[in-house]
PDB file of N, CA and C in Angstrom:
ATOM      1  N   UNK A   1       0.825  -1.177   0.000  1.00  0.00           N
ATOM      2  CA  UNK A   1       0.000   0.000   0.000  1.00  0.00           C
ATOM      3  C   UNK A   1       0.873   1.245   0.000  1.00  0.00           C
ATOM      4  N   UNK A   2       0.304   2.079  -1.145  1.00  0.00           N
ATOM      5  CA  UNK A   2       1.380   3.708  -0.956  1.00  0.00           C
ATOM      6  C   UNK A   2       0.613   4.445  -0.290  1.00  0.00           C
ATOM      7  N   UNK A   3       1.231   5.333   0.797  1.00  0.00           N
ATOM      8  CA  UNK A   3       0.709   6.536   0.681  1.00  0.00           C
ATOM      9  C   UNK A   3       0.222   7.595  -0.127  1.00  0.00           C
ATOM     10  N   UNK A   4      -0.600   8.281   0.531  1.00  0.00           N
ATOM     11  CA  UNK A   4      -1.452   9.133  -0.501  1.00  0.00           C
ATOM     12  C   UNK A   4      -1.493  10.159   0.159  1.00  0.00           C
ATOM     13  N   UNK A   5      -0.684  11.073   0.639  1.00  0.00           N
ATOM     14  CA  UNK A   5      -0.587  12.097   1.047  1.00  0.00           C
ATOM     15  C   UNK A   5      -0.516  13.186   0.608  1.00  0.00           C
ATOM     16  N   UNK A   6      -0.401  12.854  -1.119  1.00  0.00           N
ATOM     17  CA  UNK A   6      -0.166  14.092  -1.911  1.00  0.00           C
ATOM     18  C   UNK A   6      -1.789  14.382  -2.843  1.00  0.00           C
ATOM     19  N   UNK A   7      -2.752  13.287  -2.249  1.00  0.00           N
ATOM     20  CA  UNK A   7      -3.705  13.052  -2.666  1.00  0.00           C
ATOM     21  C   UNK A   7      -4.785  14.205  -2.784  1.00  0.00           C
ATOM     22  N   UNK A   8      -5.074  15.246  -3.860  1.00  0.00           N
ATOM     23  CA  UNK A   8      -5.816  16.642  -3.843  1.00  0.00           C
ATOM     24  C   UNK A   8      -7.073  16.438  -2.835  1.00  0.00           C
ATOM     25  N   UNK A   9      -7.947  15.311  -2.967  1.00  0.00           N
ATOM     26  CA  UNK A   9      -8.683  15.164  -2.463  1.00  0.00           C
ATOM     27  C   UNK A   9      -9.126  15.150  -0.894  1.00  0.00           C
ATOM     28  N   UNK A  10      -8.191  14.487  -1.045  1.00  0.00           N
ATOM     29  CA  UNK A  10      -7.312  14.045   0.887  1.00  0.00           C
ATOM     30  C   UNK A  10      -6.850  15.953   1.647  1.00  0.00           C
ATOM     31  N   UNK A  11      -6.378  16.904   0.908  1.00  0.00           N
ATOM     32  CA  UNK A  11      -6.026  17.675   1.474  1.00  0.00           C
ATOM     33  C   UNK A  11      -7.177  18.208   1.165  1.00  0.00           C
ATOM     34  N   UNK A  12      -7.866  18.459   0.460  1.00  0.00           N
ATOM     35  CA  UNK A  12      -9.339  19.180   0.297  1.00  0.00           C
ATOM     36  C   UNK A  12     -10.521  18.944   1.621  1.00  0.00           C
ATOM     37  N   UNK A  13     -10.219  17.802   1.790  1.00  0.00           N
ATOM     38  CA  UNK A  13     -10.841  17.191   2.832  1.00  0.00           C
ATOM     39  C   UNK A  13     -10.622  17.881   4.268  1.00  0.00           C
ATOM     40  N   UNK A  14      -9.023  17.563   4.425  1.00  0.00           N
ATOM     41  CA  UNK A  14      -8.678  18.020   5.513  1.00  0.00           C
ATOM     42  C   UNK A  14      -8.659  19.609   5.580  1.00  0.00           C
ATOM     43  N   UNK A  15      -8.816  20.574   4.369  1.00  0.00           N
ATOM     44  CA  UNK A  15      -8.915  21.957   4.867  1.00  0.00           C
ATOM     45  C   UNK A  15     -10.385  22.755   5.455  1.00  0.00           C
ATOM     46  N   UNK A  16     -11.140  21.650   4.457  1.00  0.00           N
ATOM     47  CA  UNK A  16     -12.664  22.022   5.168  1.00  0.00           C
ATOM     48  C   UNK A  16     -12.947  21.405   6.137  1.00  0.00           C
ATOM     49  N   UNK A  17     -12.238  20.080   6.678  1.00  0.00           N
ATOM     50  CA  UNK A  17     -12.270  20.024   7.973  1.00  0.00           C
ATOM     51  C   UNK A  17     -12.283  20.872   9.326  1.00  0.00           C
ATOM     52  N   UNK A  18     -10.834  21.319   9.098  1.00  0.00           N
ATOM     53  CA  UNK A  18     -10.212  22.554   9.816  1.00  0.00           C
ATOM     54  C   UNK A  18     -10.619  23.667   9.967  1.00  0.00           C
ATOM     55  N   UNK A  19     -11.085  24.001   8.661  1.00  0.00           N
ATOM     56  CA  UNK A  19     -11.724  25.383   8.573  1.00  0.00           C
ATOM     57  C   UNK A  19     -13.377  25.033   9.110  1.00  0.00           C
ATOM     58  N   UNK A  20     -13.707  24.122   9.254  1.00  0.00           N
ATOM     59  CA  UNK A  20     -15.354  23.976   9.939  1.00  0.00           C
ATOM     60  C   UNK A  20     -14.948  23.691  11.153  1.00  0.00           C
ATOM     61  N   UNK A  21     -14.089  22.826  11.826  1.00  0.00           N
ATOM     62  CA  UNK A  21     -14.058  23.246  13.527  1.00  0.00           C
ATOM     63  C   UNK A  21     -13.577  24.472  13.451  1.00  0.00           C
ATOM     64  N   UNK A  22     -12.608  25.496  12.784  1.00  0.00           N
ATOM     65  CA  UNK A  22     -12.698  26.997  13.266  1.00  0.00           C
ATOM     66  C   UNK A  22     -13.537  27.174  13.285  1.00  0.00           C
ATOM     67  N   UNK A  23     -14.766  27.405  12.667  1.00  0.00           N
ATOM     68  CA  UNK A  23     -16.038  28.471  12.243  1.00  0.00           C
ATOM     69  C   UNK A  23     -16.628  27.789  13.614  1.00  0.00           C
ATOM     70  N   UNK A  24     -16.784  26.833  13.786  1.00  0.00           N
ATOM     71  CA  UNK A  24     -17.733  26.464  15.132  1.00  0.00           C
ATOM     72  C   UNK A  24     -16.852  26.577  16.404  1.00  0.00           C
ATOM     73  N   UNK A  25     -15.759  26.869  16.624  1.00  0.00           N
ATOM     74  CA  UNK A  25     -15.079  27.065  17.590  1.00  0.00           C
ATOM     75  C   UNK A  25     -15.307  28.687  18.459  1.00  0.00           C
ATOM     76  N   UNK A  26     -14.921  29.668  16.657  1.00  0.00           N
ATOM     77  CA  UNK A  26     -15.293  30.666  16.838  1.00  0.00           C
ATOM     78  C   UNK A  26     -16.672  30.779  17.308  1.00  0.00           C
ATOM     79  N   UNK A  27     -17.657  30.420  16.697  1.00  0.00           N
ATOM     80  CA  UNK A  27     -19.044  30.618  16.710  1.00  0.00           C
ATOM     81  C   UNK A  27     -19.481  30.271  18.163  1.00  0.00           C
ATOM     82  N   UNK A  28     -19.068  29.134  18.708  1.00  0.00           N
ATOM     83  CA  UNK A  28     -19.097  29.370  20.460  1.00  0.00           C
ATOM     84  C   UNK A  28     -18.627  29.632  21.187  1.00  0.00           C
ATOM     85  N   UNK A  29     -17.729  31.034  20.849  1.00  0.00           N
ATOM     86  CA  UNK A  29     -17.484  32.055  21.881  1.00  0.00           C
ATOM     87  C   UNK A  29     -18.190  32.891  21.401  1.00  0.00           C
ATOM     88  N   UNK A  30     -18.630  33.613  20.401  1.00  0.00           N
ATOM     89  CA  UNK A  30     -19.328  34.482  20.632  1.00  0.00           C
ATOM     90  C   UNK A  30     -20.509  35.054  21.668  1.00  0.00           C
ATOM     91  N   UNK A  31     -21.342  33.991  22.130  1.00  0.00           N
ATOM     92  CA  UNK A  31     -22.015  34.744  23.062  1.00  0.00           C
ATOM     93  C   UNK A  31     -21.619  34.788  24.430  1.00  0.00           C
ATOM     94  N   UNK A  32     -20.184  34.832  24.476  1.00  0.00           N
ATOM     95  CA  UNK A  32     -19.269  34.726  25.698  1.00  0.00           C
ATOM     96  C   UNK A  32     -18.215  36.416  25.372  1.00  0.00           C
ATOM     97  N   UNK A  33     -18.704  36.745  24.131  1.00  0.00           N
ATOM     98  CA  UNK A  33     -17.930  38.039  23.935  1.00  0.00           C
ATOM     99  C   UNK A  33     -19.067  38.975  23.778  1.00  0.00           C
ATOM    100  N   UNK A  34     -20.566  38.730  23.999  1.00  0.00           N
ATOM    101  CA  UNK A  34     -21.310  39.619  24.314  1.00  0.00           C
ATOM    102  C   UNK A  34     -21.345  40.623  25.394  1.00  0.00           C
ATOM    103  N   UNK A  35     -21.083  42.008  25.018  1.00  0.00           N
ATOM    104  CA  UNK A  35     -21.514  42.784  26.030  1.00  0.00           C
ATOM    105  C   UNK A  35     -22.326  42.736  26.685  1.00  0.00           C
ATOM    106  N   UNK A  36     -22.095  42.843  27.555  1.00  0.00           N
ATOM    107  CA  UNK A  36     -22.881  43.384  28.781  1.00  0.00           C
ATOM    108  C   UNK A  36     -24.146  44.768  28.604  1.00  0.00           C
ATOM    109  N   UNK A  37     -23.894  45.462  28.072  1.00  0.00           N
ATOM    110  CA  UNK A  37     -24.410  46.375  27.659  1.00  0.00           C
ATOM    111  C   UNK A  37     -25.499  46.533  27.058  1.00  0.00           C
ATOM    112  N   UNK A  38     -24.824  45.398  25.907  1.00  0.00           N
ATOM    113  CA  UNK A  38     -25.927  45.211  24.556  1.00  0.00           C
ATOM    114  C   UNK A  38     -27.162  44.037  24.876  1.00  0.00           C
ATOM    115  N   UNK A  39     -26.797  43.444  26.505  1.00  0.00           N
ATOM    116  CA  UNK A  39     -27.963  41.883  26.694  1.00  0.00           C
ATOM    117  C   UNK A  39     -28.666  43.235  27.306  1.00  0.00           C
ATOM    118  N   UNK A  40     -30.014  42.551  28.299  1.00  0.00           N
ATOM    119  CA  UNK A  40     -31.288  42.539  28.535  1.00  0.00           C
ATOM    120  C   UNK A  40     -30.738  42.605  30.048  1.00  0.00           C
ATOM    121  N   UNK A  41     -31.106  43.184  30.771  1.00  0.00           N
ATOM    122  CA  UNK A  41     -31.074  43.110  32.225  1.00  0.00           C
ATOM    123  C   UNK A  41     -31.639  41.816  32.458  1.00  0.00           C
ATOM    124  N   UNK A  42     -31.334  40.998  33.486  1.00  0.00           N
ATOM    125  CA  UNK A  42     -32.749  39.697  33.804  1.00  0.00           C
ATOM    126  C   UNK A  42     -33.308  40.371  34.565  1.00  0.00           C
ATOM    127  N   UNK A  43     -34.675  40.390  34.458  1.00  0.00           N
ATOM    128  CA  UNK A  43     -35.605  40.389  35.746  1.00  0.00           C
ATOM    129  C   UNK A  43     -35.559  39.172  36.559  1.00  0.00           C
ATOM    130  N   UNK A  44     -35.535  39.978  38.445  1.00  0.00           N
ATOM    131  CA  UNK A  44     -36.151  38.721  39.045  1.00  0.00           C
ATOM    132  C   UNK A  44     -37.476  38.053  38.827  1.00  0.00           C
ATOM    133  N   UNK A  45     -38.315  38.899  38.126  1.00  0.00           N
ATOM    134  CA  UNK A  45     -39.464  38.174  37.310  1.00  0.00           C
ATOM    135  C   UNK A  45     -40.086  37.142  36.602  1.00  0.00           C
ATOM    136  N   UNK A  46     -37.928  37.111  35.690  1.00  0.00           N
ATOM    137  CA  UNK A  46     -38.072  35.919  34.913  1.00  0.00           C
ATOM    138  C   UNK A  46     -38.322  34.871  35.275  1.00  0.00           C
ATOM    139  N   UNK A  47     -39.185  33.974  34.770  1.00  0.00           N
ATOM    140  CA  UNK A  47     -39.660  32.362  35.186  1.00  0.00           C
ATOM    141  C   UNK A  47     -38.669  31.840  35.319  1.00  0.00           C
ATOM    142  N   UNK A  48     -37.455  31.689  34.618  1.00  0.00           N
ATOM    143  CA  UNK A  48     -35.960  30.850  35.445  1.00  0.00           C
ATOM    144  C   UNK A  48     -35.463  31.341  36.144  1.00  0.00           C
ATOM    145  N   UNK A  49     -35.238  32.804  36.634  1.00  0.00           N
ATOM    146  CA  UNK A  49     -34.993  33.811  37.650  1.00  0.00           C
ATOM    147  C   UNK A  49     -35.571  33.270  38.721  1.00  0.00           C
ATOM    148  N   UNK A  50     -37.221  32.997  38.638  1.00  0.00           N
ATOM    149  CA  UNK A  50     -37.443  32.959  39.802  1.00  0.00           C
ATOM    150  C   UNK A  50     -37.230  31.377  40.161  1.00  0.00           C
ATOM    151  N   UNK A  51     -36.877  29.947  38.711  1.00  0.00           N
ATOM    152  CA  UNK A  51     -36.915  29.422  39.955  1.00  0.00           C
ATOM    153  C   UNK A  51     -35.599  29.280  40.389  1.00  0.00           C
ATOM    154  N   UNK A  52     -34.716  29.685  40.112  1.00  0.00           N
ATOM    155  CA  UNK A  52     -33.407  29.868  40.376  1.00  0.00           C
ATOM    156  C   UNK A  52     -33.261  30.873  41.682  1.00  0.00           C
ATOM    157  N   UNK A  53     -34.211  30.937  42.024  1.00  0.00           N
ATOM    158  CA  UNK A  53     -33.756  32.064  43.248  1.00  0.00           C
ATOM    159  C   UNK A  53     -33.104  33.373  43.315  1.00  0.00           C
ATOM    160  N   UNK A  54     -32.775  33.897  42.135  1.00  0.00           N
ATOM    161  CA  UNK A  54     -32.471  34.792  41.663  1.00  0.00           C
ATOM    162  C   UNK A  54     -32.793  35.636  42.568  1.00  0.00           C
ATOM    163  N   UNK A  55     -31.563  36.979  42.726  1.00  0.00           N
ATOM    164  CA  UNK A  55     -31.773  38.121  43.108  1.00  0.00           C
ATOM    165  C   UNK A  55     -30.560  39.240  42.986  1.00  0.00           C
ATOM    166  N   UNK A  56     -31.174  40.263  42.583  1.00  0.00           N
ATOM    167  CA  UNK A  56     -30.323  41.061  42.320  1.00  0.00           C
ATOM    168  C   UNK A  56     -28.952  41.663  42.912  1.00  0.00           C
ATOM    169  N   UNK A  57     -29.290  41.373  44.255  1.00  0.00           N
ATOM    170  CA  UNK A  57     -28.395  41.697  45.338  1.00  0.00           C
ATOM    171  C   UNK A  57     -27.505  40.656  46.417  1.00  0.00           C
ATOM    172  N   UNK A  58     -26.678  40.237  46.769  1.00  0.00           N
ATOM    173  CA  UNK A  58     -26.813  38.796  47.433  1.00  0.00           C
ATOM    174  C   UNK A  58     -26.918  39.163  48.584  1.00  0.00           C
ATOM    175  N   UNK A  59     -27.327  40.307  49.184  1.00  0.00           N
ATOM    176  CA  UNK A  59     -27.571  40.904  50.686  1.00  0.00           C
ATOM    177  C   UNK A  59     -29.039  40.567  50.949  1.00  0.00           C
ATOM    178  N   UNK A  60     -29.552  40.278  49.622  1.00  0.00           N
ATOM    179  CA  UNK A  60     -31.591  40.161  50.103  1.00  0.00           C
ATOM    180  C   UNK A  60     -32.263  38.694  50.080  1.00  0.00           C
ATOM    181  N   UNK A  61     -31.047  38.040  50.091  1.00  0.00           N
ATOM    182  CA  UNK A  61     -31.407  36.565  49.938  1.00  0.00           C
ATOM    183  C   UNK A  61     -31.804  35.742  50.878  1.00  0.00           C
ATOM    184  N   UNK A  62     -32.967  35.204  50.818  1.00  0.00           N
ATOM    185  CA  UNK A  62     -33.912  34.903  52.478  1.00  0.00           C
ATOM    186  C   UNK A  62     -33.584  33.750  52.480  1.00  0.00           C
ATOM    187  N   UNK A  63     -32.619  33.624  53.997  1.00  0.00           N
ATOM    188  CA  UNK A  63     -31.609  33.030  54.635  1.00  0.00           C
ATOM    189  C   UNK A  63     -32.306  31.945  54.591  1.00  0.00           C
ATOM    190  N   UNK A  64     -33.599  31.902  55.461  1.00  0.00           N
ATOM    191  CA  UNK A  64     -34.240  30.842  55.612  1.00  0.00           C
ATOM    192  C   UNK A  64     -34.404  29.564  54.666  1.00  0.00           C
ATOM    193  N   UNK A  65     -35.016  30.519  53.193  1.00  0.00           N
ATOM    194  CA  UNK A  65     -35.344  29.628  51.674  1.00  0.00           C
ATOM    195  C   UNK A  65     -34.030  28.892  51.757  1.00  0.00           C
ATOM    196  N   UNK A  66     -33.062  29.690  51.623  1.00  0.00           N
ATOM    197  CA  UNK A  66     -31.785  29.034  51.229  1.00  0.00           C
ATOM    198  C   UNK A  66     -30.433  29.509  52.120  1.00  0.00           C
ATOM    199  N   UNK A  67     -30.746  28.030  53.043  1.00  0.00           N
ATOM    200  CA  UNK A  67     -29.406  28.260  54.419  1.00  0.00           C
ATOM    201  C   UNK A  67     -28.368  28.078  53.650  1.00  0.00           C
ATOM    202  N   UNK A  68     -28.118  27.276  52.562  1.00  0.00           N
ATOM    203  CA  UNK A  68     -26.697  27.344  51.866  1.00  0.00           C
ATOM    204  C   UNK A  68     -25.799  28.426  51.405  1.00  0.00           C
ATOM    205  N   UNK A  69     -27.301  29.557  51.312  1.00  0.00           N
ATOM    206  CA  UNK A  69     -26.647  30.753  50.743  1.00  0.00           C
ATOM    207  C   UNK A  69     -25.829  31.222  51.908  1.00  0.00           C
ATOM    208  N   UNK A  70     -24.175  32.261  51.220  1.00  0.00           N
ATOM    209  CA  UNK A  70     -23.419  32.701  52.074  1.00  0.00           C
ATOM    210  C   UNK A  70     -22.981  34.115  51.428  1.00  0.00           C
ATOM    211  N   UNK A  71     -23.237  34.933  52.503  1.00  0.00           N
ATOM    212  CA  UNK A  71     -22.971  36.327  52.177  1.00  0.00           C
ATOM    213  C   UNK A  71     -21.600  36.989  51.025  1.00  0.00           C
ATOM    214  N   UNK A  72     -20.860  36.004  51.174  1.00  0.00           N
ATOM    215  CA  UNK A  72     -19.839  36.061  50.100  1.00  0.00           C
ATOM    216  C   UNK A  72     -20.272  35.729  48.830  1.00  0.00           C
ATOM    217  N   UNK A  73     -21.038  34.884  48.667  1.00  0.00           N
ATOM    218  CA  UNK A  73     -21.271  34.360  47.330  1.00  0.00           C
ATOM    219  C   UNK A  73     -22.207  35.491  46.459  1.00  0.00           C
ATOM    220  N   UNK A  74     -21.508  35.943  45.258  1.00  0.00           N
ATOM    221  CA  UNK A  74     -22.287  36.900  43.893  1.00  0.00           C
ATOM    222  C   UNK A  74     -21.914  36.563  42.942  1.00  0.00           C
ATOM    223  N   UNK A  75     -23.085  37.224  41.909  1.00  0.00           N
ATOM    224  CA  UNK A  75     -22.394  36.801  40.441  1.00  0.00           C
ATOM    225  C   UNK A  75     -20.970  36.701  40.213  1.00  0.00           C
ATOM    226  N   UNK A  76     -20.206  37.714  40.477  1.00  0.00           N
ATOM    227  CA  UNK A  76     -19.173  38.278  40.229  1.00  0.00           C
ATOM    228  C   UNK A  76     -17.968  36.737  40.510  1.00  0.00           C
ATOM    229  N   UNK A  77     -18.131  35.966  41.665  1.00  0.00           N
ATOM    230  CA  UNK A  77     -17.564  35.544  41.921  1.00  0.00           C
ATOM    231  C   UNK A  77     -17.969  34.107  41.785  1.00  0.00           C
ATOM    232  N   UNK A  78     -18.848  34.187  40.504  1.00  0.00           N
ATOM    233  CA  UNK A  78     -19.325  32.571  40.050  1.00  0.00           C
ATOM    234  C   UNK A  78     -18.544  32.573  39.224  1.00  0.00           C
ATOM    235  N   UNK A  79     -18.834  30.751  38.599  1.00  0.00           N
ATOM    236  CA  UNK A  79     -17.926  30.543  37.914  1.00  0.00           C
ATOM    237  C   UNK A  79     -18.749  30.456  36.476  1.00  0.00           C
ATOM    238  N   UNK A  80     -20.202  30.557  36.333  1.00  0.00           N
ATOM    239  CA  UNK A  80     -20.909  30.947  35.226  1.00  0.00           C
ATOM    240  C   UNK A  80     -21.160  32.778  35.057  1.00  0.00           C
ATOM    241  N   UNK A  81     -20.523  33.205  35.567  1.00  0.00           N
ATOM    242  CA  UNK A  81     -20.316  34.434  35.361  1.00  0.00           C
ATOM    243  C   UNK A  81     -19.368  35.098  34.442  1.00  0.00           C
ATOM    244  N   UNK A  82     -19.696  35.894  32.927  1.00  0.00           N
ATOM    245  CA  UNK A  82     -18.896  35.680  32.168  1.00  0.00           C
ATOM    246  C   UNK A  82     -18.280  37.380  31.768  1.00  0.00           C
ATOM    247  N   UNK A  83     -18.714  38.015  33.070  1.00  0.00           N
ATOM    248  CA  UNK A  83     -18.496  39.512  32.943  1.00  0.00           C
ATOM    249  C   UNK A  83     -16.905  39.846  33.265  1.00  0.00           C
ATOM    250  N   UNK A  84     -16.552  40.964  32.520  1.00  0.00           N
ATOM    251  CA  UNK A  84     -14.963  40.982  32.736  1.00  0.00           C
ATOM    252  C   UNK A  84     -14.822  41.587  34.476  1.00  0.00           C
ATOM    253  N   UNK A  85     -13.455  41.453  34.946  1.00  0.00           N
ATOM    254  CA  UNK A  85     -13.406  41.788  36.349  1.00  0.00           C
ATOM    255  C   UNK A  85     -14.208  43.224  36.774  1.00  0.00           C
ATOM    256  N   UNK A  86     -14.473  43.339  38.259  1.00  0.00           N
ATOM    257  CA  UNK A  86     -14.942  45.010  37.934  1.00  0.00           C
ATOM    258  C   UNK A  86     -16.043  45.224  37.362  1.00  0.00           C
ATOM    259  N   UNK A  87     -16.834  44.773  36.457  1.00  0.00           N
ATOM    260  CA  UNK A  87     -17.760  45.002  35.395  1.00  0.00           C
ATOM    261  C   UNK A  87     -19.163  45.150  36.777  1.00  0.00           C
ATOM    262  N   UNK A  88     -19.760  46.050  36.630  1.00  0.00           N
ATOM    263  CA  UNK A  88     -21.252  45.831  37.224  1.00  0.00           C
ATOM    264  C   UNK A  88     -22.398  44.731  36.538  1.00  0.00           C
ATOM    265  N   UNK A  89     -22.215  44.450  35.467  1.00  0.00           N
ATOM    266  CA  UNK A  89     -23.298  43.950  35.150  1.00  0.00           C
ATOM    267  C   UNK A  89     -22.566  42.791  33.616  1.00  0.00           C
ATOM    268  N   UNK A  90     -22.605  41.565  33.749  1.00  0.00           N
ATOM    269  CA  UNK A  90     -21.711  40.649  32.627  1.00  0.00           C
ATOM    270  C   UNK A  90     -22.983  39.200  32.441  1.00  0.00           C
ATOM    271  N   UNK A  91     -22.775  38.705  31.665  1.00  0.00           N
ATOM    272  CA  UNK A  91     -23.417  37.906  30.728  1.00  0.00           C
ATOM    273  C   UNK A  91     -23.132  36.659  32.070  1.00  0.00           C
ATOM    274  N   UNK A  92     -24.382  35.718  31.971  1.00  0.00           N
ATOM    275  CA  UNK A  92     -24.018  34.432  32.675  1.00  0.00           C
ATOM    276  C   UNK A  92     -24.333  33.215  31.737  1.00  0.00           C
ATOM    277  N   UNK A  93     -23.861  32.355  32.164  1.00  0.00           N
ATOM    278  CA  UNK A  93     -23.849  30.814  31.194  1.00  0.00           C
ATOM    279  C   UNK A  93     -25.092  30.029  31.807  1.00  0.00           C
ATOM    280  N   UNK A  94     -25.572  30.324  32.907  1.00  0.00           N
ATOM    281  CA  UNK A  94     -26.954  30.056  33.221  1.00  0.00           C
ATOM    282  C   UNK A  94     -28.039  30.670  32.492  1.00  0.00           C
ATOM    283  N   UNK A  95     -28.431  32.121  32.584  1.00  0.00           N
ATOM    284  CA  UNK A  95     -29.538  33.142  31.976  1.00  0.00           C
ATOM    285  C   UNK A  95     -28.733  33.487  30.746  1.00  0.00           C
ATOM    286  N   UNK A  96     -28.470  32.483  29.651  1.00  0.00           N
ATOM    287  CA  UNK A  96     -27.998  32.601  28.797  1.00  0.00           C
ATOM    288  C   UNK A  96     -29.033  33.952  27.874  1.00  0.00           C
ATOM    289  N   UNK A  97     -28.465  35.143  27.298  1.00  0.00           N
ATOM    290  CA  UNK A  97     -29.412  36.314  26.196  1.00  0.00           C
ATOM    291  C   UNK A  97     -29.412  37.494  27.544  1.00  0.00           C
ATOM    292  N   UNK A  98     -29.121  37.011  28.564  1.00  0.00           N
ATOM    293  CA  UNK A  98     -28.891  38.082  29.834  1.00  0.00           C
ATOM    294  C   UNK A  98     -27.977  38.644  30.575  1.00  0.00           C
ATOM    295  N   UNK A  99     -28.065  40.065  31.113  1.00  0.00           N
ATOM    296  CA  UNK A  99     -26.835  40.295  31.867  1.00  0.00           C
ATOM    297  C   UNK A  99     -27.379  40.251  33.299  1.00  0.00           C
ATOM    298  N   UNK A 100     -26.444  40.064  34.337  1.00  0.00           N
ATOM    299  CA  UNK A 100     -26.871  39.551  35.549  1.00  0.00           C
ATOM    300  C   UNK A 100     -25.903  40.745  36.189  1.00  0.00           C
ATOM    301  N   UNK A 101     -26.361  41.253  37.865  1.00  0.00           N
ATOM    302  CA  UNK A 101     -25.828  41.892  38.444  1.00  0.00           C
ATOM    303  C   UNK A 101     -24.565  41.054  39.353  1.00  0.00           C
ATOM    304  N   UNK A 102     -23.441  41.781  39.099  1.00  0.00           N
ATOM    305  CA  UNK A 102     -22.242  41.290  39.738  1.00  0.00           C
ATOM    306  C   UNK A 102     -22.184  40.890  41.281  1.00  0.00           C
ATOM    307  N   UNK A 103     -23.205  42.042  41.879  1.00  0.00           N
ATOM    308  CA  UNK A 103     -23.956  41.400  43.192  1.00  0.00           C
ATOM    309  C   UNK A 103     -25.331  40.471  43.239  1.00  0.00           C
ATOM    310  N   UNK A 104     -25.530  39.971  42.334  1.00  0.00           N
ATOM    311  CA  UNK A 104     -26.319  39.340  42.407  1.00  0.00           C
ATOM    312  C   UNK A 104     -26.291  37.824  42.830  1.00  0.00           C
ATOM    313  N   UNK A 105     -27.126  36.867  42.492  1.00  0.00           N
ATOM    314  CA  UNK A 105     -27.287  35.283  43.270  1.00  0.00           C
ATOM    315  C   UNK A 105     -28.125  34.563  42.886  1.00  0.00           C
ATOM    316  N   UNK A 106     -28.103  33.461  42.555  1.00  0.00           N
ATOM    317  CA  UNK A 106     -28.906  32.136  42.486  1.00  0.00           C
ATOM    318  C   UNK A 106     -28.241  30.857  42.854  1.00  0.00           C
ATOM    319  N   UNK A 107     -28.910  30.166  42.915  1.00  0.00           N
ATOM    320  CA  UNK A 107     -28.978  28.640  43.625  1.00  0.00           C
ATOM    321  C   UNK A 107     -28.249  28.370  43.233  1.00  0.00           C
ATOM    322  N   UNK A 108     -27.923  28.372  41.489  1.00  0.00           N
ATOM    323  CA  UNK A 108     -27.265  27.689  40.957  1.00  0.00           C
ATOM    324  C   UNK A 108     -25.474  28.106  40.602  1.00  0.00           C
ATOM    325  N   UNK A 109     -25.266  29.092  41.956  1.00  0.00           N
ATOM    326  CA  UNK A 109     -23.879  29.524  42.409  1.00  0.00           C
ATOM    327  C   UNK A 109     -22.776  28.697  42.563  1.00  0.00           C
ATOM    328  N   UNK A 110     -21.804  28.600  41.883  1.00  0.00           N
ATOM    329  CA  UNK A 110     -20.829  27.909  41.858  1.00  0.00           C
ATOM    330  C   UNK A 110     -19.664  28.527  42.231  1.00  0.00           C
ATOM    331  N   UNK A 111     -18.973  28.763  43.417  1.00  0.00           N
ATOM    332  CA  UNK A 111     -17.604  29.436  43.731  1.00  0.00           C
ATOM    333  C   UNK A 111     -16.572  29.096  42.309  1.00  0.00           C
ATOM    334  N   UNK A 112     -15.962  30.428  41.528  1.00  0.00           N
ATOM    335  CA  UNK A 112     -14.795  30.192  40.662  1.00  0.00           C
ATOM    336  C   UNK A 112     -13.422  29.755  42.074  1.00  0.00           C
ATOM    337  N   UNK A 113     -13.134  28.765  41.095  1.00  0.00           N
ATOM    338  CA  UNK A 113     -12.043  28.290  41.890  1.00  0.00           C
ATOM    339  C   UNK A 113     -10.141  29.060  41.165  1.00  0.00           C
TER     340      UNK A 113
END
């Protein structure tokens, strides 16, 4: 058996390969390079807001509902939190099309490690 490495087909293959995991590589970061600015505030209103426990502030979070919650824990310092440092208000990987407050909180809080 020869190799076929010089094979047009074979490299044709492999460039639209390459070039289609770029395009989809790129294509899922983009809504990770969405401003902040340009999303939607979430309301605590929203139906996954609320059942997520959502709240804007992590100072108003009723201790009781949720003893796990700890005064340290905010958006800011999740790890689905996709706002740059500092930022008041950044995109989350939970309320994906939304920006979430950097003091804000839900259940579904994950300490960045």
């Amino acid at each position: 058996m020869s190799k076929q490495t010089n094979d047009p087909s074979r490299r044709r293959f492999l460039a639209i390969a390459a070039g289609a995991t770029a395009t989809l590589a790129a294509g899922s970061l983009l809504p990770r390079l969405a401003h902040a600015a340009q999303l939607p505030h979430l309301s605590p209103a929203n139906p996954q807001a609320k059942a997520l426990g959502f709240v804007e502030n992590t100072a108003q979070v009723d201790q009781a509902k949720y003893p796990n919650h700890k005064p340290t824990q905010d958006c800011a310092n999740c790890t689905f939190f996709q706002g740059a440092a500092g930022a008041a208000w950044g995109p989350c990987a939970i309320f994906k099309g939304f920006a979430v407050p950097a003091r804000g909180w839900c259940t579904a809080h994950a300490t960045r490690k």
